[in-house]
C-alpha atoms as a PDB file:
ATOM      1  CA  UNK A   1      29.881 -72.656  32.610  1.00  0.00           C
ATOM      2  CA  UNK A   2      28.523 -69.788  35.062  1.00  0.00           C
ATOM      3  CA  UNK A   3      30.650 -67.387  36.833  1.00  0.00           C
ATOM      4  CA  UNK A   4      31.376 -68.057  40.605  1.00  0.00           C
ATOM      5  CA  UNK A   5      29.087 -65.037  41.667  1.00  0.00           C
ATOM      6  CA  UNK A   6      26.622 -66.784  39.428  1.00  0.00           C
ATOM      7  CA  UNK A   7      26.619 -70.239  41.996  1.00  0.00           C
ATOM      8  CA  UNK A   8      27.152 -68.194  44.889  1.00  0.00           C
ATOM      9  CA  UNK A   9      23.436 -66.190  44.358  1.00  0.00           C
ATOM     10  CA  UNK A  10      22.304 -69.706  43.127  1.00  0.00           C
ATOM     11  CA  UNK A  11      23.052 -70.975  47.144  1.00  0.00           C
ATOM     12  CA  UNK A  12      21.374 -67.794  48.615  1.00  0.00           C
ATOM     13  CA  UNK A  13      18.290 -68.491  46.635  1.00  0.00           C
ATOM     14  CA  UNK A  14      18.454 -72.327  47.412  1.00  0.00           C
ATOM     15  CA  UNK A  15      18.580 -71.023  51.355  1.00  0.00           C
ATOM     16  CA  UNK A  16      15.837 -68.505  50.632  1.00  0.00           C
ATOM     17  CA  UNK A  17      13.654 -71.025  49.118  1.00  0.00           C
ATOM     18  CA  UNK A  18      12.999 -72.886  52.387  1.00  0.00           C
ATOM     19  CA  UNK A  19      10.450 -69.776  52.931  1.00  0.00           C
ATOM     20  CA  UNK A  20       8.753 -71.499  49.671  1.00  0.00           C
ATOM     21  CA  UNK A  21       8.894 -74.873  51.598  1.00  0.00           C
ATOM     22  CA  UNK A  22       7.671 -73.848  54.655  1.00  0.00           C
ATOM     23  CA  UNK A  23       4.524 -72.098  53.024  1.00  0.00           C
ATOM     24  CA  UNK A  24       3.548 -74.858  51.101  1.00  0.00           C
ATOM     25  CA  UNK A  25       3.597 -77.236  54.320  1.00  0.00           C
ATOM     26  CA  UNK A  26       1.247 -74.322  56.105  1.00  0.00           C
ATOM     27  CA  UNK A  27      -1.100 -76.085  53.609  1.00  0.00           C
ATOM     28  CA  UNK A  28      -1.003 -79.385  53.869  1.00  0.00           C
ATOM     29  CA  UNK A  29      -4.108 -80.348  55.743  1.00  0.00           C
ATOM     30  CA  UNK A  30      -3.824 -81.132  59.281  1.00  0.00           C
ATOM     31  CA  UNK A  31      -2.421 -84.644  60.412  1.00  0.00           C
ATOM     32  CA  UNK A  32      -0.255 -84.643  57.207  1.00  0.00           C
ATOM     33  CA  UNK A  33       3.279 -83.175  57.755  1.00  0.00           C
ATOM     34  CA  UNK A  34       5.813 -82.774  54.532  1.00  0.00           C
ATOM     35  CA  UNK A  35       7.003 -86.580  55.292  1.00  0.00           C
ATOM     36  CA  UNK A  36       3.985 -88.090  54.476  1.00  0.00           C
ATOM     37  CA  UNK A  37       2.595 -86.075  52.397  1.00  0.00           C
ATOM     38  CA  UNK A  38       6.188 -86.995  50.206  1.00  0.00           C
ATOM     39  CA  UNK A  39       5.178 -90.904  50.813  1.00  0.00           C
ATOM     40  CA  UNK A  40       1.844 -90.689  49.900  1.00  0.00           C
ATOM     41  CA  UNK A  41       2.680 -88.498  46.647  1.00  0.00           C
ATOM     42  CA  UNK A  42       5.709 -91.080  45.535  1.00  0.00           C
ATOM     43  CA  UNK A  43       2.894 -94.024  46.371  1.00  0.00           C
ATOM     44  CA  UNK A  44       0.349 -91.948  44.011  1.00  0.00           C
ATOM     45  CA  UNK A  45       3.006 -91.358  41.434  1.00  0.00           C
ATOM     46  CA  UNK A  46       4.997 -94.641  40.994  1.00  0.00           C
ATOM     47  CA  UNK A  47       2.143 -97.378  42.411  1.00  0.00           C
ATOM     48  CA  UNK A  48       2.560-100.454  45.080  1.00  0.00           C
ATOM     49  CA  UNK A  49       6.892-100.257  46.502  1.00  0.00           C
ATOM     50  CA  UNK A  50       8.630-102.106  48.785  1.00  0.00           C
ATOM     51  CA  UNK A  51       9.889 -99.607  51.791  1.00  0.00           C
ATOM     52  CA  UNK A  52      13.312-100.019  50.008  1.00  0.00           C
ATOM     53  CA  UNK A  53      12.692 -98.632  47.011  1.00  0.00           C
ATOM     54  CA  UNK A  54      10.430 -95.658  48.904  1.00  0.00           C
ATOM     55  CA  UNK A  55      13.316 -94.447  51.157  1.00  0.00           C
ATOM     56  CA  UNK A  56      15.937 -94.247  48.040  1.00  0.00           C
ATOM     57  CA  UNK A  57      13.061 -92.414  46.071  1.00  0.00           C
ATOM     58  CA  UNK A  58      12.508 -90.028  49.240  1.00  0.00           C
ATOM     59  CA  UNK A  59      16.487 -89.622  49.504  1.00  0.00           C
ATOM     60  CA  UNK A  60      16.216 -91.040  53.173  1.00  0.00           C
ATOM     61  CA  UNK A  61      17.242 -93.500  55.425  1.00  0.00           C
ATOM     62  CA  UNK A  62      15.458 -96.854  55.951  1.00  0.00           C
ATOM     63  CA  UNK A  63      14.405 -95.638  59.477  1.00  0.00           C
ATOM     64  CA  UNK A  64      13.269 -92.209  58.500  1.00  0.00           C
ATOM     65  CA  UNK A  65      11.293 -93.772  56.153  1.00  0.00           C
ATOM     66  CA  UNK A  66      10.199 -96.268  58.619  1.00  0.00           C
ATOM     67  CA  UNK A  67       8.770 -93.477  60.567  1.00  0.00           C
ATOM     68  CA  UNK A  68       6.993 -91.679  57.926  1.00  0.00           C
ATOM     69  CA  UNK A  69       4.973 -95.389  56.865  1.00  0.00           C
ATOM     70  CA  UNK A  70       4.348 -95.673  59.804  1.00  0.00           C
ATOM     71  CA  UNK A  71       2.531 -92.225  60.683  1.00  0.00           C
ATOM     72  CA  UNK A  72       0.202 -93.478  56.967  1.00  0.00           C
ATOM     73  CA  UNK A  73      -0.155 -96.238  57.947  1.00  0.00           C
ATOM     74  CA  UNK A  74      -1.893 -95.082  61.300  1.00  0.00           C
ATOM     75  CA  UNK A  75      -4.214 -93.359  59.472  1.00  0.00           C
ATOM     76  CA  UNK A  76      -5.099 -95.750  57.012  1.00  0.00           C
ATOM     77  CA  UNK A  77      -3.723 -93.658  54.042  1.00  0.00           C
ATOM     78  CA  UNK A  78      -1.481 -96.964  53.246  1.00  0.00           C
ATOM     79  CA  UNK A  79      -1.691-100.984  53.399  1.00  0.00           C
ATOM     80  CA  UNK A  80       1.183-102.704  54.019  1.00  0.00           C
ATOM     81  CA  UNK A  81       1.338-106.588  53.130  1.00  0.00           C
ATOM     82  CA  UNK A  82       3.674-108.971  53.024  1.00  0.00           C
ATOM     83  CA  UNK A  83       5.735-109.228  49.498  1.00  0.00           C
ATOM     84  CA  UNK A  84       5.126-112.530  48.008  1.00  0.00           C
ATOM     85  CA  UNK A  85       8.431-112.644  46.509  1.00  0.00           C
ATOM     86  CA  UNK A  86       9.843-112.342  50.111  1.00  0.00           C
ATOM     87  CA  UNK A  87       7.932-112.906  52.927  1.00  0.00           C
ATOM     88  CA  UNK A  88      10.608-110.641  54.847  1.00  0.00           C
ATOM     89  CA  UNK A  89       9.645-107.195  53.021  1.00  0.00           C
ATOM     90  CA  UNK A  90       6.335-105.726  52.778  1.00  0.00           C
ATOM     91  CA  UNK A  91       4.539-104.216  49.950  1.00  0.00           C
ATOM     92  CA  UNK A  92       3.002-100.725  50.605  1.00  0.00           C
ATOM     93  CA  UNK A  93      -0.061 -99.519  48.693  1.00  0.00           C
ATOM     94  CA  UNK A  94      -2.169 -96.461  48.666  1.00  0.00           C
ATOM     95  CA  UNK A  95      -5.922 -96.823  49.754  1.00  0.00           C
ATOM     96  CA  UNK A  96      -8.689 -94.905  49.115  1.00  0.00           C
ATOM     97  CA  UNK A  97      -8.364 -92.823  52.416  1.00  0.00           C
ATOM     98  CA  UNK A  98      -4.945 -92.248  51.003  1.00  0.00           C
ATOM     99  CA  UNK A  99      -5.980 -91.270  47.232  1.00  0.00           C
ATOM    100  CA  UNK A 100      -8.452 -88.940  49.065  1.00  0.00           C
ATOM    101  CA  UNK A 101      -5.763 -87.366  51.431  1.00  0.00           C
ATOM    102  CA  UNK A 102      -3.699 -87.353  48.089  1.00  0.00           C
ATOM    103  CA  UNK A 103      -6.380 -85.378  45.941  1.00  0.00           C
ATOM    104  CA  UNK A 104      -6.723 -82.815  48.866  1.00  0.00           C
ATOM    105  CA  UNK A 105      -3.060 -82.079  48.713  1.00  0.00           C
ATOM    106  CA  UNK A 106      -2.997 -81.811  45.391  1.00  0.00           C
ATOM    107  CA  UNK A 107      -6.036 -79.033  45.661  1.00  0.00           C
ATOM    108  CA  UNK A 108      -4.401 -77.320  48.075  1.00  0.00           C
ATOM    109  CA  UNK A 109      -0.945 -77.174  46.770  1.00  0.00           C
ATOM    110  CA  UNK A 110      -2.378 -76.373  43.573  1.00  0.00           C
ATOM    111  CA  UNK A 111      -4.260 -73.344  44.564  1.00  0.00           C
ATOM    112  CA  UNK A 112      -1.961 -71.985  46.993  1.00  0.00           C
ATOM    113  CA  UNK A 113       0.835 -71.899  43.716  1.00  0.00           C
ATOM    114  CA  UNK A 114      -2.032 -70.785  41.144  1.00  0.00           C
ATOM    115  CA  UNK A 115      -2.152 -67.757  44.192  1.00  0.00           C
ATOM    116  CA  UNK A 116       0.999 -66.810  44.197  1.00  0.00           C
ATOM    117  CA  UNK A 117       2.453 -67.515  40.273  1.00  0.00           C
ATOM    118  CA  UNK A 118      -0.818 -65.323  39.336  1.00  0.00           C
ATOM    119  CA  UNK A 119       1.457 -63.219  37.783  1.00  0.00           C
ATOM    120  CA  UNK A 120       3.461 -65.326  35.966  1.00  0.00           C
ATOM    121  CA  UNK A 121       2.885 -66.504  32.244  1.00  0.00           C
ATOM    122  CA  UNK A 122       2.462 -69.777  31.731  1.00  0.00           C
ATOM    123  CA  UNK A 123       5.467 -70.236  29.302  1.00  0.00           C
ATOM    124  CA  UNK A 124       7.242 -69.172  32.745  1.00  0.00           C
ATOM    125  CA  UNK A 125       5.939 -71.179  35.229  1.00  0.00           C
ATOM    126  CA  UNK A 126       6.488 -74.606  32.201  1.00  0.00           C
ATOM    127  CA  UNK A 127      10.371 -73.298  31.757  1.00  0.00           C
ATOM    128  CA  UNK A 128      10.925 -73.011  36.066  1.00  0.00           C
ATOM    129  CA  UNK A 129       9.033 -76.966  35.768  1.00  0.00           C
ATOM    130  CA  UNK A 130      11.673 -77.618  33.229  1.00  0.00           C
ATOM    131  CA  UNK A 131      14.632 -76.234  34.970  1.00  0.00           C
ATOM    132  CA  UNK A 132      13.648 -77.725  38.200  1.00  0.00           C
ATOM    133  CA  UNK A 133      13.305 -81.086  36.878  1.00  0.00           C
ATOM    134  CA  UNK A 134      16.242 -80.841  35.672  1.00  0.00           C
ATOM    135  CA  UNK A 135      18.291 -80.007  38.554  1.00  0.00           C
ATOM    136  CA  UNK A 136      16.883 -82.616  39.953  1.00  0.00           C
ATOM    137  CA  UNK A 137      17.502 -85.260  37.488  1.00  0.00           C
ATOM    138  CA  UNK A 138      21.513 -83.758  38.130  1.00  0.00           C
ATOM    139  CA  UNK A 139      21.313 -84.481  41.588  1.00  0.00           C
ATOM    140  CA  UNK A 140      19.762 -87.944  41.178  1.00  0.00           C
ATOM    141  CA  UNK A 141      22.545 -88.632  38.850  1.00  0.00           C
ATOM    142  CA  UNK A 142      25.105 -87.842  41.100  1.00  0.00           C
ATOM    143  CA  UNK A 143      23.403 -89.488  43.856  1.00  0.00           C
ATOM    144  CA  UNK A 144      23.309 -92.577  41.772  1.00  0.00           C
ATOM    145  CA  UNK A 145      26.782 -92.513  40.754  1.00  0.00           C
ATOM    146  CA  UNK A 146      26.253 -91.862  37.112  1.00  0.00           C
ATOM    147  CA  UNK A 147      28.208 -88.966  35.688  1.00  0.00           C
ATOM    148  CA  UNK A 148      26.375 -85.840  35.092  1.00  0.00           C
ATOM    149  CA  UNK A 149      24.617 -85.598  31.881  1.00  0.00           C
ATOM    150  CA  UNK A 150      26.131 -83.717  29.191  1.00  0.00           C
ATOM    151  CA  UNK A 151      24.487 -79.856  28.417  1.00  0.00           C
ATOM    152  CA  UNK A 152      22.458 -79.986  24.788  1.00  0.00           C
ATOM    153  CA  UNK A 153      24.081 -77.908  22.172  1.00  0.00           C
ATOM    154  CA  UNK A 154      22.902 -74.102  22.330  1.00  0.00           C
ATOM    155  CA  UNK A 155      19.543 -73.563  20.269  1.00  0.00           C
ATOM    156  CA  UNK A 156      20.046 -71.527  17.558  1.00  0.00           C
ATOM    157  CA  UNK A 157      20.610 -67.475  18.715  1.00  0.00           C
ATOM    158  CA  UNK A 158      21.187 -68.868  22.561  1.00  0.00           C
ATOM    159  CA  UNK A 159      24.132 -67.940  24.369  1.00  0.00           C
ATOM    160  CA  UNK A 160      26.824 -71.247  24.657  1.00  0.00           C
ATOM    161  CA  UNK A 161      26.612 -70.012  28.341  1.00  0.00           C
ATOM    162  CA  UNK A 162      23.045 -70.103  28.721  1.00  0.00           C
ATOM    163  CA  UNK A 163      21.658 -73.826  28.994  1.00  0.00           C
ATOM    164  CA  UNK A 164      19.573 -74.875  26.834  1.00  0.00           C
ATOM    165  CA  UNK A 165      15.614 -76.025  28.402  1.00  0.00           C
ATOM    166  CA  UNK A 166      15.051 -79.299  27.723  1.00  0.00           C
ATOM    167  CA  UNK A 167      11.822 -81.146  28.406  1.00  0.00           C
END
């Protein structure tokens, strides 16, 4: 397990990565703030969703989610339809306006990392993937009320302190 001073830089670069976060939404083409961009990218990535399942994938409430559908669906990036299981809920789908506001994020977020990672290898920019998905996947657990996934055994000539990278 890592030493206290260990966490305690680990916050300070969580705080400082908001700098990271606020660059990448300087990109995100106009009309499309970090909330639906977020919808539209879940949408791209999992396929048609009730609003339900959207707002626990996005980590929000029902009527911040609520909001951010309904700035898409303004702009015709999204259909929503009624659910034929229950009439009540409503499906949401991506249209083609949306796959196209979708692609243009992706170019833009793309480039703008490709910019500033130019000087980073690409067995380092795959391992930060890694370890970012994967403290993710420890705060969905938690999230979810699952208990946190044990750490893999230390690879060979790796540190029992070190965590492994798993994919």
């Amino acid at each position: 397990m890592a030493e206290q001073a260990q966490y305690e830089e680990l916050v300070r670069q969580f705080s400082a990565f908001g700098a990271v976060k606020r660059e990448m939404a300087r990109v995100l083409p106009a009309g499309c703030p970090s909330g639906s961009a977020a919808v539209l990218t879940l949408l791209a990535r999992h396929g048609d969703m009730r609003m339900s399942k959207l707002a626990e994938l996005l980590a929000v409430d029902m009527s911040v989610t609520s909001r951010h559908v309904a700035h898409v669906a303004e702009r015709g990036w999204i259909d929503r339809s009624p659910d034929p299981a229950d009439k009540r809920s409503r499906i949401l789908r991506l249209t083609a306006a949306g796959q196209a506001q979708i692609d243009e994020l992706s170019r833009r977020t793309t480039r703008m990392l490709a910019e500033r990672l130019s000087d980073w290898t690409d067995d380092e920019v795959a391992q930060l993937t890694r370890l970012m998905a994967r403290l993710r996947a420890g705060f969905d657990d938690c999230r979810l009320g699952h208990a946190p996934r044990p750490l893999p055994p230390p690879a060979p000539g790796q540190s029992p302190r070190t965590p492994a990278i798993t994919k």
